[in-house]
ModelCIF file with pLDDT and N, C-alpha, C, O atoms, coordinates in Angstrom:
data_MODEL
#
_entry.id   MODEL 
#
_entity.id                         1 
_entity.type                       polymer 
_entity.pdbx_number_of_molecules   1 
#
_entity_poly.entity_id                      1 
_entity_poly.type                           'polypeptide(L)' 
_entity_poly.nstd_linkage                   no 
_entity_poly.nstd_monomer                   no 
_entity_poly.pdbx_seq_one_letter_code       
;(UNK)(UNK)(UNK)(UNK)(UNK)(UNK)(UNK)(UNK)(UNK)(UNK)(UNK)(UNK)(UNK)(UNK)(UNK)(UNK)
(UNK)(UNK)(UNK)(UNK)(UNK)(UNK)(UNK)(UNK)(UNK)(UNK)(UNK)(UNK)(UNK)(UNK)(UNK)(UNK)
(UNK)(UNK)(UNK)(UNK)(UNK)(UNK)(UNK)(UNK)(UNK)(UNK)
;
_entity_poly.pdbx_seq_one_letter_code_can   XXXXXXXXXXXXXXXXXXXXXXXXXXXXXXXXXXXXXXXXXX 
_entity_poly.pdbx_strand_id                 A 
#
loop_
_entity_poly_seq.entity_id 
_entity_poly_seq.num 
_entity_poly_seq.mon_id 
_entity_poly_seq.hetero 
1 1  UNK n 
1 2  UNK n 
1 3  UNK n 
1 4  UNK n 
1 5  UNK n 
1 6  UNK n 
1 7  UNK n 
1 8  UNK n 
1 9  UNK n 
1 10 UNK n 
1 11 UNK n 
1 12 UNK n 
1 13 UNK n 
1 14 UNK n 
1 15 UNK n 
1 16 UNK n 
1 17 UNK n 
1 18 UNK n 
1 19 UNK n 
1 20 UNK n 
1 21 UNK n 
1 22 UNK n 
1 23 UNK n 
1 24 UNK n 
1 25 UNK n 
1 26 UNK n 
1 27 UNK n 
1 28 UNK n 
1 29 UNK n 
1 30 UNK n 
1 31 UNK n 
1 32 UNK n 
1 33 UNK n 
1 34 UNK n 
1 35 UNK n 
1 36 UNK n 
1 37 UNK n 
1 38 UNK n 
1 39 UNK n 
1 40 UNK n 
1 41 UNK n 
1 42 UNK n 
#
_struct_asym.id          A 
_struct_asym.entity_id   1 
#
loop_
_ma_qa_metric.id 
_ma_qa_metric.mode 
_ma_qa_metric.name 
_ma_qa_metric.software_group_id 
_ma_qa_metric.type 
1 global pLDDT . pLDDT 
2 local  pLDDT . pLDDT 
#
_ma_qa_metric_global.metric_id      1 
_ma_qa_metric_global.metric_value   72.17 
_ma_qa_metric_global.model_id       1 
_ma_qa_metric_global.ordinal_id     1 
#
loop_
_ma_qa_metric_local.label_asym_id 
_ma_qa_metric_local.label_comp_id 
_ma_qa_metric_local.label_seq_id 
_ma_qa_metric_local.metric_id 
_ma_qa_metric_local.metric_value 
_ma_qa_metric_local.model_id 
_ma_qa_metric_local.ordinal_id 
A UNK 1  2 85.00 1 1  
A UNK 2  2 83.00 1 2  
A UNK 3  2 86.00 1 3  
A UNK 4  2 88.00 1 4  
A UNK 5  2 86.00 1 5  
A UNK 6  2 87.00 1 6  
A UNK 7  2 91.00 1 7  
A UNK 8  2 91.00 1 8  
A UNK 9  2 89.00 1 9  
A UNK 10 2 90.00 1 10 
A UNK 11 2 93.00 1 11 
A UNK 12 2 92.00 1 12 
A UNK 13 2 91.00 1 13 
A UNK 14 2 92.00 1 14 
A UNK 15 2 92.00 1 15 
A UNK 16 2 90.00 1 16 
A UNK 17 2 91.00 1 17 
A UNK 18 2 91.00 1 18 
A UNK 19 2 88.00 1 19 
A UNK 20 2 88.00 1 20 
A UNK 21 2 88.00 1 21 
A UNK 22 2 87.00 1 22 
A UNK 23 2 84.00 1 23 
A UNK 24 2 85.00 1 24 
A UNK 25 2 84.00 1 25 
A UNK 26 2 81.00 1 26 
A UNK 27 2 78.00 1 27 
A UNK 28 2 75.00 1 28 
A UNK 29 2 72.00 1 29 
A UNK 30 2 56.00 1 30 
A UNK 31 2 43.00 1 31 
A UNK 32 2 40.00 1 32 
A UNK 33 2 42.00 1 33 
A UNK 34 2 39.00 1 34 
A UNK 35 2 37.00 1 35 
A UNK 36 2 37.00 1 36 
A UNK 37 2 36.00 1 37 
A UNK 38 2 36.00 1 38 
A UNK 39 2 35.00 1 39 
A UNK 40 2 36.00 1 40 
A UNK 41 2 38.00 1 41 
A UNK 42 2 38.00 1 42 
#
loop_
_atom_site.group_PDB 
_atom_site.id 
_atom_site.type_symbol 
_atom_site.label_atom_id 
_atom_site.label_alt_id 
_atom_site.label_comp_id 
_atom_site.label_asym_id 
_atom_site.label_entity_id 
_atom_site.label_seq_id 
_atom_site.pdbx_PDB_ins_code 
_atom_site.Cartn_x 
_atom_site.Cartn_y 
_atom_site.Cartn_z 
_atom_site.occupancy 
_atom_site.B_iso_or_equiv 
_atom_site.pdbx_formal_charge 
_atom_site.auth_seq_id 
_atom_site.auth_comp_id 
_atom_site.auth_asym_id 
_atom_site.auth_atom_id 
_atom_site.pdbx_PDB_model_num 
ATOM 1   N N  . UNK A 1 1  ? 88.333 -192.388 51.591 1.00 85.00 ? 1  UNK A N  1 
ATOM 2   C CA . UNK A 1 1  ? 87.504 -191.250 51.187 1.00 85.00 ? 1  UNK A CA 1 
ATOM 3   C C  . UNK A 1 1  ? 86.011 -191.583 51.253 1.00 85.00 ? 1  UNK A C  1 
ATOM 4   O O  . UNK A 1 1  ? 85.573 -192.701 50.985 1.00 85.00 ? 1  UNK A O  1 
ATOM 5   N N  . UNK A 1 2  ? 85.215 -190.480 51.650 1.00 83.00 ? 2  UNK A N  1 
ATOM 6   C CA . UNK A 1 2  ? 83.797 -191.013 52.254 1.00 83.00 ? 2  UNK A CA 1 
ATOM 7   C C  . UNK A 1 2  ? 83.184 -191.184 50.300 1.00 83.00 ? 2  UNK A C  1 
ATOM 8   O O  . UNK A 1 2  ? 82.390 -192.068 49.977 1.00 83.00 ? 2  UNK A O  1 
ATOM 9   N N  . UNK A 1 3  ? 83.665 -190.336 49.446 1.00 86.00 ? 3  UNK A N  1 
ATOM 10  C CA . UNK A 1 3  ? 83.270 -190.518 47.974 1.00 86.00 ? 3  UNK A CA 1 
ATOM 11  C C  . UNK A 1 3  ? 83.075 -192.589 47.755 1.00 86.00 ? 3  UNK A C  1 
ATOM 12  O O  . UNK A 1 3  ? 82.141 -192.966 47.046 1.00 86.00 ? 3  UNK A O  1 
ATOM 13  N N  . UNK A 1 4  ? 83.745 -193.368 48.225 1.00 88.00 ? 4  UNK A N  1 
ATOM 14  C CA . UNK A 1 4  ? 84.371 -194.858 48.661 1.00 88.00 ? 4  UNK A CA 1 
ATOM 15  C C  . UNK A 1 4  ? 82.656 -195.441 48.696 1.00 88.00 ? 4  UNK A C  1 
ATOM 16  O O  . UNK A 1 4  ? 82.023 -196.116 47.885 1.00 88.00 ? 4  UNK A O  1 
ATOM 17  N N  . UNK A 1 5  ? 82.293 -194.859 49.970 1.00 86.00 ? 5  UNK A N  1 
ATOM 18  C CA . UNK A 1 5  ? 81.422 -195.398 51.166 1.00 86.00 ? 5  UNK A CA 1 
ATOM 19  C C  . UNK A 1 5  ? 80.145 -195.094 49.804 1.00 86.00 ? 5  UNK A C  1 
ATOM 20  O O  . UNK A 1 5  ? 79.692 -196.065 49.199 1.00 86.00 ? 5  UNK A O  1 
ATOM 21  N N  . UNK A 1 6  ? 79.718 -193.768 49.490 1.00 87.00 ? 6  UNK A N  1 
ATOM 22  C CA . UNK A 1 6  ? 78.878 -193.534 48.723 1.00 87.00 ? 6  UNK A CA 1 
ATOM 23  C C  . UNK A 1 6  ? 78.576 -194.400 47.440 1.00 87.00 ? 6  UNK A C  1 
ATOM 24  O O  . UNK A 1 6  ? 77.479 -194.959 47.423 1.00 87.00 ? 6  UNK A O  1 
ATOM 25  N N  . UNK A 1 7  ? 79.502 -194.595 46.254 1.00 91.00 ? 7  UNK A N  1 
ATOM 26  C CA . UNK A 1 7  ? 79.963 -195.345 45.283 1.00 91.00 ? 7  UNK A CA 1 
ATOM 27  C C  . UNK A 1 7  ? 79.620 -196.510 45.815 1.00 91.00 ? 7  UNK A C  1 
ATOM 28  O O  . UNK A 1 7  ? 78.900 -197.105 45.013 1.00 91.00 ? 7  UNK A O  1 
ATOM 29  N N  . UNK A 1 8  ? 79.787 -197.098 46.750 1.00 91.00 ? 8  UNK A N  1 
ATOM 30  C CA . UNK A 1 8  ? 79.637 -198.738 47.125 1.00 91.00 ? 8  UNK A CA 1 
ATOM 31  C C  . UNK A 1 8  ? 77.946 -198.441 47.594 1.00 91.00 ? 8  UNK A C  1 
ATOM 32  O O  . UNK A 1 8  ? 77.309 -199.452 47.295 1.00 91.00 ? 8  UNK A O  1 
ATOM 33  N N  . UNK A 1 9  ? 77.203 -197.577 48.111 1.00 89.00 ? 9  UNK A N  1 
ATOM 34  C CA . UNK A 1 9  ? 76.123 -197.562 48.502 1.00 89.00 ? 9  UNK A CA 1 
ATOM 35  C C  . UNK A 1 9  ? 74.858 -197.406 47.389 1.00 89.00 ? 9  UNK A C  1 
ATOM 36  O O  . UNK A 1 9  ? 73.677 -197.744 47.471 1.00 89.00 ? 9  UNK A O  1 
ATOM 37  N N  . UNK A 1 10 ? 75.763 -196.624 46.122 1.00 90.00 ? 10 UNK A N  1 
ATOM 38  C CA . UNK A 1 10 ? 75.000 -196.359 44.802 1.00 90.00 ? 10 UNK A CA 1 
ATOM 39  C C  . UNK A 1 10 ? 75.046 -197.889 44.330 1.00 90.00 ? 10 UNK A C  1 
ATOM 40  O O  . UNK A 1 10 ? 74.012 -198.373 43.869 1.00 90.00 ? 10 UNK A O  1 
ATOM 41  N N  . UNK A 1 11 ? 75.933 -198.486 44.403 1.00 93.00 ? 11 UNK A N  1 
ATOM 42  C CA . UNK A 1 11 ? 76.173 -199.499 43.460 1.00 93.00 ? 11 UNK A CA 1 
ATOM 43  C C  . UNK A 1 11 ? 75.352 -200.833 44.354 1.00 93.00 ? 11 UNK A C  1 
ATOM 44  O O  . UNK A 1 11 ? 74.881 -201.712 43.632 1.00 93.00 ? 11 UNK A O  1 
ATOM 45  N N  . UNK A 1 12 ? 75.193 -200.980 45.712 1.00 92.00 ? 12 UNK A N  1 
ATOM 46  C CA . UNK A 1 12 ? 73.984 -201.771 46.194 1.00 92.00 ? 12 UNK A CA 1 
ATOM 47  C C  . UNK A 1 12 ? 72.534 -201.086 45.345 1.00 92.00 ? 12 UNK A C  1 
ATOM 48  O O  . UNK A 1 12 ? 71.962 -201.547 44.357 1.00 92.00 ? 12 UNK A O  1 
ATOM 49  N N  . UNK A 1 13 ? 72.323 -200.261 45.869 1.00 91.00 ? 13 UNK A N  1 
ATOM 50  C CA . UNK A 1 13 ? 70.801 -200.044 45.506 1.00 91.00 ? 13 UNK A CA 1 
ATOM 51  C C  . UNK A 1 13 ? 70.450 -200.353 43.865 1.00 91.00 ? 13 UNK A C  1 
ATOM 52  O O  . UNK A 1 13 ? 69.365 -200.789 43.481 1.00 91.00 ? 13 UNK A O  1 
ATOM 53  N N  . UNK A 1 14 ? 71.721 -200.001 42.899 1.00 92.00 ? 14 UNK A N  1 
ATOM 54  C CA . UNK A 1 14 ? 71.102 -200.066 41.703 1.00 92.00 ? 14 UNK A CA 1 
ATOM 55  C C  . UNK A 1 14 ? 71.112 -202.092 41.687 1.00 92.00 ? 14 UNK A C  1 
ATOM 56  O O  . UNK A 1 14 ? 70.207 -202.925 41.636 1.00 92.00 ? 14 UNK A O  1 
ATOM 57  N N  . UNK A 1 15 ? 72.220 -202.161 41.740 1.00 92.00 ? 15 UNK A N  1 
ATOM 58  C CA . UNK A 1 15 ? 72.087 -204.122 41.809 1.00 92.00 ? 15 UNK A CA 1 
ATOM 59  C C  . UNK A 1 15 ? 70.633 -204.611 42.262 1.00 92.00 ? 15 UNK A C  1 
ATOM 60  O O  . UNK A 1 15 ? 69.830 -205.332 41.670 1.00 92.00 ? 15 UNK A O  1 
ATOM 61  N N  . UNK A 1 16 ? 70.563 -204.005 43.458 1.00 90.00 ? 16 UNK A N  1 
ATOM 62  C CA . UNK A 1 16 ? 68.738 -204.128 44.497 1.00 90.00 ? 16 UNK A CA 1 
ATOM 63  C C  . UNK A 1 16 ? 67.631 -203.952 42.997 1.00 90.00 ? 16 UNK A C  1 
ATOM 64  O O  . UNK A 1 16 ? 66.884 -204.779 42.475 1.00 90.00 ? 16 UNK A O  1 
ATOM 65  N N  . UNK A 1 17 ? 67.811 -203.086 42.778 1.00 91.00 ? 17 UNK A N  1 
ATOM 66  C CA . UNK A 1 17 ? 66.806 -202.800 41.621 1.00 91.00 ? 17 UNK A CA 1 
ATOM 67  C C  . UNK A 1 17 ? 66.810 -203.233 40.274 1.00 91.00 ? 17 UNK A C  1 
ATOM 68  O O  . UNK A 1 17 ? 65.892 -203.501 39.499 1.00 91.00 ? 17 UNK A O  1 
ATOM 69  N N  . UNK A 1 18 ? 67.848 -203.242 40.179 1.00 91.00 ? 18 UNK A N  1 
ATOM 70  C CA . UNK A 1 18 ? 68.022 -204.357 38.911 1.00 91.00 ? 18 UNK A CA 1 
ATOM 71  C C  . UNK A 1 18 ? 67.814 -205.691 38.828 1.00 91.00 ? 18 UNK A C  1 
ATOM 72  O O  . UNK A 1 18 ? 67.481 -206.300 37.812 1.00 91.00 ? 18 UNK A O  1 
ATOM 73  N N  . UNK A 1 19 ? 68.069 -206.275 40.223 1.00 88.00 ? 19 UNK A N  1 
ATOM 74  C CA . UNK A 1 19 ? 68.078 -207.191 40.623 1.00 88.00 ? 19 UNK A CA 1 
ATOM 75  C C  . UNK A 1 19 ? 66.284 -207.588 40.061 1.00 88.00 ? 19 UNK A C  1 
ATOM 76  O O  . UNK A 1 19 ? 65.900 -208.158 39.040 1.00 88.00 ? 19 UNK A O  1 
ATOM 77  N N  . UNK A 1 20 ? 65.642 -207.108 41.015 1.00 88.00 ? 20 UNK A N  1 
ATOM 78  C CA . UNK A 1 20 ? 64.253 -206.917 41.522 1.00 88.00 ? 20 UNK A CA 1 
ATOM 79  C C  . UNK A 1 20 ? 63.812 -206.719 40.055 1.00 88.00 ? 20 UNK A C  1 
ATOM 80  O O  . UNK A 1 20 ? 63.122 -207.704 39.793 1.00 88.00 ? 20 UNK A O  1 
ATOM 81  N N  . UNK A 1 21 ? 63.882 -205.917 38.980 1.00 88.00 ? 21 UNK A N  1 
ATOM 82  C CA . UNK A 1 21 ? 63.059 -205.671 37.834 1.00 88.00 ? 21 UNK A CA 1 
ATOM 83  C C  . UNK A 1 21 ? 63.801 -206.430 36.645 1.00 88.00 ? 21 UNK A C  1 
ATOM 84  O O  . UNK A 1 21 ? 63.610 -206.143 35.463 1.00 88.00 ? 21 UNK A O  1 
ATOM 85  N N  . UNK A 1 22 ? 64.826 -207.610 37.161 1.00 87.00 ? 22 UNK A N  1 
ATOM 86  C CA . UNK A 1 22 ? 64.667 -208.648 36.201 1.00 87.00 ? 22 UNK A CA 1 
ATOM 87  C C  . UNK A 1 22 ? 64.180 -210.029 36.398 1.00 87.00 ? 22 UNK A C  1 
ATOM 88  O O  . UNK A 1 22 ? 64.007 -211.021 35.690 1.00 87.00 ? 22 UNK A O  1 
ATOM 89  N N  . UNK A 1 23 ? 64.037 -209.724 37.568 1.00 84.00 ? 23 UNK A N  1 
ATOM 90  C CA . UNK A 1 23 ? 63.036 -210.740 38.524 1.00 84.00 ? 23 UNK A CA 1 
ATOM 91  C C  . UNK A 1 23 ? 61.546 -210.734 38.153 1.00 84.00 ? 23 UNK A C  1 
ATOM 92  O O  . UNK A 1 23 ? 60.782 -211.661 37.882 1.00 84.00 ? 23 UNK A O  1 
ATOM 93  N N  . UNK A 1 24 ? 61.411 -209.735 38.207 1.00 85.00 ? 24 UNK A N  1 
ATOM 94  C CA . UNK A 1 24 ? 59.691 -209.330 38.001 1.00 85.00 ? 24 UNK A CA 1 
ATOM 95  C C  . UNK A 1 24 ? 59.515 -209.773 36.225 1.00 85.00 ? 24 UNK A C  1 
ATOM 96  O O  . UNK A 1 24 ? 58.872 -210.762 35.874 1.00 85.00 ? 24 UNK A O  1 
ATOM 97  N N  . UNK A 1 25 ? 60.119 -208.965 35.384 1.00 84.00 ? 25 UNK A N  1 
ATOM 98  C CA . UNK A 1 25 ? 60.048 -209.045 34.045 1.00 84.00 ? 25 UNK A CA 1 
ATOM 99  C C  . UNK A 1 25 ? 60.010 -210.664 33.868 1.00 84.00 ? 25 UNK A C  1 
ATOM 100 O O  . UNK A 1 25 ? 59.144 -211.083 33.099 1.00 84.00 ? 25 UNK A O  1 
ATOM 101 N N  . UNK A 1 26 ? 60.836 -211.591 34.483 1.00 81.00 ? 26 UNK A N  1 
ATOM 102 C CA . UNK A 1 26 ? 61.118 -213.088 34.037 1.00 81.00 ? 26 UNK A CA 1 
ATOM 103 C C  . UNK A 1 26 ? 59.788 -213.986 34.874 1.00 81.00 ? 26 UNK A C  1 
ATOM 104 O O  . UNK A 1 26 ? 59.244 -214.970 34.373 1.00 81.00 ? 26 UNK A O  1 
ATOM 105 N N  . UNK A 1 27 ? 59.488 -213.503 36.001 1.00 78.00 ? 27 UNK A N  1 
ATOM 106 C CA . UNK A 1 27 ? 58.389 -214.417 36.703 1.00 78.00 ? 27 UNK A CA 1 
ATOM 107 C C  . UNK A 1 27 ? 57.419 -214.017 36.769 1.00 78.00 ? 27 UNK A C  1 
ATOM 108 O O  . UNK A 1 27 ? 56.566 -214.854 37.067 1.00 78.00 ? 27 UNK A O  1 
ATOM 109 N N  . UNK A 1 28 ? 56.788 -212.200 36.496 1.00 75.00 ? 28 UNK A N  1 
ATOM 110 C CA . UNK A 1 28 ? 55.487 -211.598 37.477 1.00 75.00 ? 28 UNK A CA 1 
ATOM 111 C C  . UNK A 1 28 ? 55.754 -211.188 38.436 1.00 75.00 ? 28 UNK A C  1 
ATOM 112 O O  . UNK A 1 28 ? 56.814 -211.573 38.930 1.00 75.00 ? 28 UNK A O  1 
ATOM 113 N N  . UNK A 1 29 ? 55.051 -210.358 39.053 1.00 72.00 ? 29 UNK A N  1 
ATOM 114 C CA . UNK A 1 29 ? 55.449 -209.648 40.505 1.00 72.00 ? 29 UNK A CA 1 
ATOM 115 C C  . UNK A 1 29 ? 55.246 -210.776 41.589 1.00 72.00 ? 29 UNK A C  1 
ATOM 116 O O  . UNK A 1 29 ? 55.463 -210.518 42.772 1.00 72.00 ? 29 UNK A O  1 
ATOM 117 N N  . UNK A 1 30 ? 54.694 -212.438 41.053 1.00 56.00 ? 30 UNK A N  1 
ATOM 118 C CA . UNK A 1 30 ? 54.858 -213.490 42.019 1.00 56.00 ? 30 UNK A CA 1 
ATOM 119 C C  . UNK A 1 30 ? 56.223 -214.028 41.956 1.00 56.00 ? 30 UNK A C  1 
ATOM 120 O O  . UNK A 1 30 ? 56.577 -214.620 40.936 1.00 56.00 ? 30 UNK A O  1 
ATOM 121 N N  . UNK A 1 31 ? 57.110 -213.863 43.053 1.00 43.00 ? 31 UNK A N  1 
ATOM 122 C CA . UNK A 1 31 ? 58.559 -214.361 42.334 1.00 43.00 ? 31 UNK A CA 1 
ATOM 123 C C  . UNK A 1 31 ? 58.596 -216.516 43.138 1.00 43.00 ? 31 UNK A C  1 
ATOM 124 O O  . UNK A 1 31 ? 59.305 -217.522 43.142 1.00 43.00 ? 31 UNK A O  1 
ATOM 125 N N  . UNK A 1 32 ? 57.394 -216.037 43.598 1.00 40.00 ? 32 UNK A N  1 
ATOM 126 C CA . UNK A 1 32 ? 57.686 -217.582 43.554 1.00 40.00 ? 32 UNK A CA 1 
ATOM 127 C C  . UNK A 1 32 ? 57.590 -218.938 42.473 1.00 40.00 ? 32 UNK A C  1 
ATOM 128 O O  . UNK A 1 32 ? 58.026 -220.089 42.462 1.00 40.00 ? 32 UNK A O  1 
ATOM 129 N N  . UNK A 1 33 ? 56.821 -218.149 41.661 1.00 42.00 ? 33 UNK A N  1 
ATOM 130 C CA . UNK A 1 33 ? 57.080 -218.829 40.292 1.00 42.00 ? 33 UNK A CA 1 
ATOM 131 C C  . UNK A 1 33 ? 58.447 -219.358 40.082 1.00 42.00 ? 33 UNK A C  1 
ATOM 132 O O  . UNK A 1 33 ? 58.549 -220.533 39.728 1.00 42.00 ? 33 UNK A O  1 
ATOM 133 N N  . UNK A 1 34 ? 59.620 -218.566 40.273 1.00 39.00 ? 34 UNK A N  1 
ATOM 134 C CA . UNK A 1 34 ? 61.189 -219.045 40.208 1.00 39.00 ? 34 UNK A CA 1 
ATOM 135 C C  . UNK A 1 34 ? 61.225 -219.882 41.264 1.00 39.00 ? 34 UNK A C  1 
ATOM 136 O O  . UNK A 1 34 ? 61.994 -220.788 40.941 1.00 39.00 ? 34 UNK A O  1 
ATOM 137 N N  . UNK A 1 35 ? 60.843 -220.057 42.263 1.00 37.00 ? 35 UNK A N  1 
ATOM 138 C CA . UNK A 1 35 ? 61.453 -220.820 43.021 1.00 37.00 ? 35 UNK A CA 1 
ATOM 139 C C  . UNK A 1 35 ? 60.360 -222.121 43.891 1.00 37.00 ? 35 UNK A C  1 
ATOM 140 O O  . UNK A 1 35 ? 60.312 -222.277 45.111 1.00 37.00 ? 35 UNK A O  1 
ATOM 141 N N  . UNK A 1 36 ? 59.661 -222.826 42.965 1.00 37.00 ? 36 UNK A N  1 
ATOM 142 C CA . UNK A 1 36 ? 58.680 -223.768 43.516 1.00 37.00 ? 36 UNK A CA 1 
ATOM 143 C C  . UNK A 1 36 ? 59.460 -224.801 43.231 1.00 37.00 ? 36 UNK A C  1 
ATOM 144 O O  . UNK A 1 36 ? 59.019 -225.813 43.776 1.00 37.00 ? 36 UNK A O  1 
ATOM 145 N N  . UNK A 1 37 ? 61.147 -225.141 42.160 1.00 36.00 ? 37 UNK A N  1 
ATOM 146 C CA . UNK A 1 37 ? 60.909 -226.124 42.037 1.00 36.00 ? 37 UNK A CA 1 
ATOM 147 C C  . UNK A 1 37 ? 62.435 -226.605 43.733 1.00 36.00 ? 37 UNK A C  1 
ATOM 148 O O  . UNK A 1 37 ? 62.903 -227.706 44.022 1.00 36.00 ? 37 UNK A O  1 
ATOM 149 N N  . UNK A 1 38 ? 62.667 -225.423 44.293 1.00 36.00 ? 38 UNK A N  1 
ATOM 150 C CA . UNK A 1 38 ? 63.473 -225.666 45.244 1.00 36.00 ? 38 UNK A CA 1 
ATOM 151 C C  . UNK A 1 38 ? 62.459 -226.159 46.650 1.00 36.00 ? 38 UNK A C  1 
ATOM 152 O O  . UNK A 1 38 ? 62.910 -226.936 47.491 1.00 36.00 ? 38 UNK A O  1 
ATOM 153 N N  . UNK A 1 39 ? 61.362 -225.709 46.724 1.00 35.00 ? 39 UNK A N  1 
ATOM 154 C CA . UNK A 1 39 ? 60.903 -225.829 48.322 1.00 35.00 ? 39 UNK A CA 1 
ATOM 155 C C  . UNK A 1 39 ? 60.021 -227.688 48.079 1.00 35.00 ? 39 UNK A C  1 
ATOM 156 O O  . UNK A 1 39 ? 58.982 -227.991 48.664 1.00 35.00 ? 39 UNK A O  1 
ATOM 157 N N  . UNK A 1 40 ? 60.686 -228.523 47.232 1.00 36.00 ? 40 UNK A N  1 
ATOM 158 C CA . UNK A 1 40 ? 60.020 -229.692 46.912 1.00 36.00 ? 40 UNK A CA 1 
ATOM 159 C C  . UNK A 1 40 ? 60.540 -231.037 47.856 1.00 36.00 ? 40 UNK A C  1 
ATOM 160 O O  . UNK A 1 40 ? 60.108 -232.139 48.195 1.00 36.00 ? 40 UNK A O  1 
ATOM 161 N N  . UNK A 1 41 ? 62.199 -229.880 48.112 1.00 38.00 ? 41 UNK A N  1 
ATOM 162 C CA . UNK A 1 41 ? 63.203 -230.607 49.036 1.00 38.00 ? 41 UNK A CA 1 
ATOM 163 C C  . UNK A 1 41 ? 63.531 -230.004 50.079 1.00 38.00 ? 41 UNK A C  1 
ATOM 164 O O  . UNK A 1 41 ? 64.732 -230.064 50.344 1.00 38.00 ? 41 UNK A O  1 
ATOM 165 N N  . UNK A 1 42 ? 62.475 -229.075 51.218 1.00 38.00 ? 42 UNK A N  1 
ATOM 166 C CA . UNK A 1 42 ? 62.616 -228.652 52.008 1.00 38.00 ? 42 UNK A CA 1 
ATOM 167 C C  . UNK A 1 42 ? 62.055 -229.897 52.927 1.00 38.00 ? 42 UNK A C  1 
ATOM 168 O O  . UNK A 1 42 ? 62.040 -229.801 54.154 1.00 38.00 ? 42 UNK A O  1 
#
């Protein structure tokens, strides 16, 4: 049922955004703050 396809497409974008505005709330809109202590072993 295309209802399937939709439901799975709602449920990316809100994850995307949730994702993204607990990201921001924990680091600043710099999100590399989270991740300086990984590129030490690039």
């Amino acid at each position: 049922p295309t209802v399937v396809g939709t439901l799975v497409g709602a449920a990316i974008v809100v994850g995307t955004l949730v994702h993204l505005g607990r990201r921001t709330r924990r680091y600043g809109l710099d999100p590399a703050a989270g991740t300086a202590r990984v590129g030490r072993r690039c």
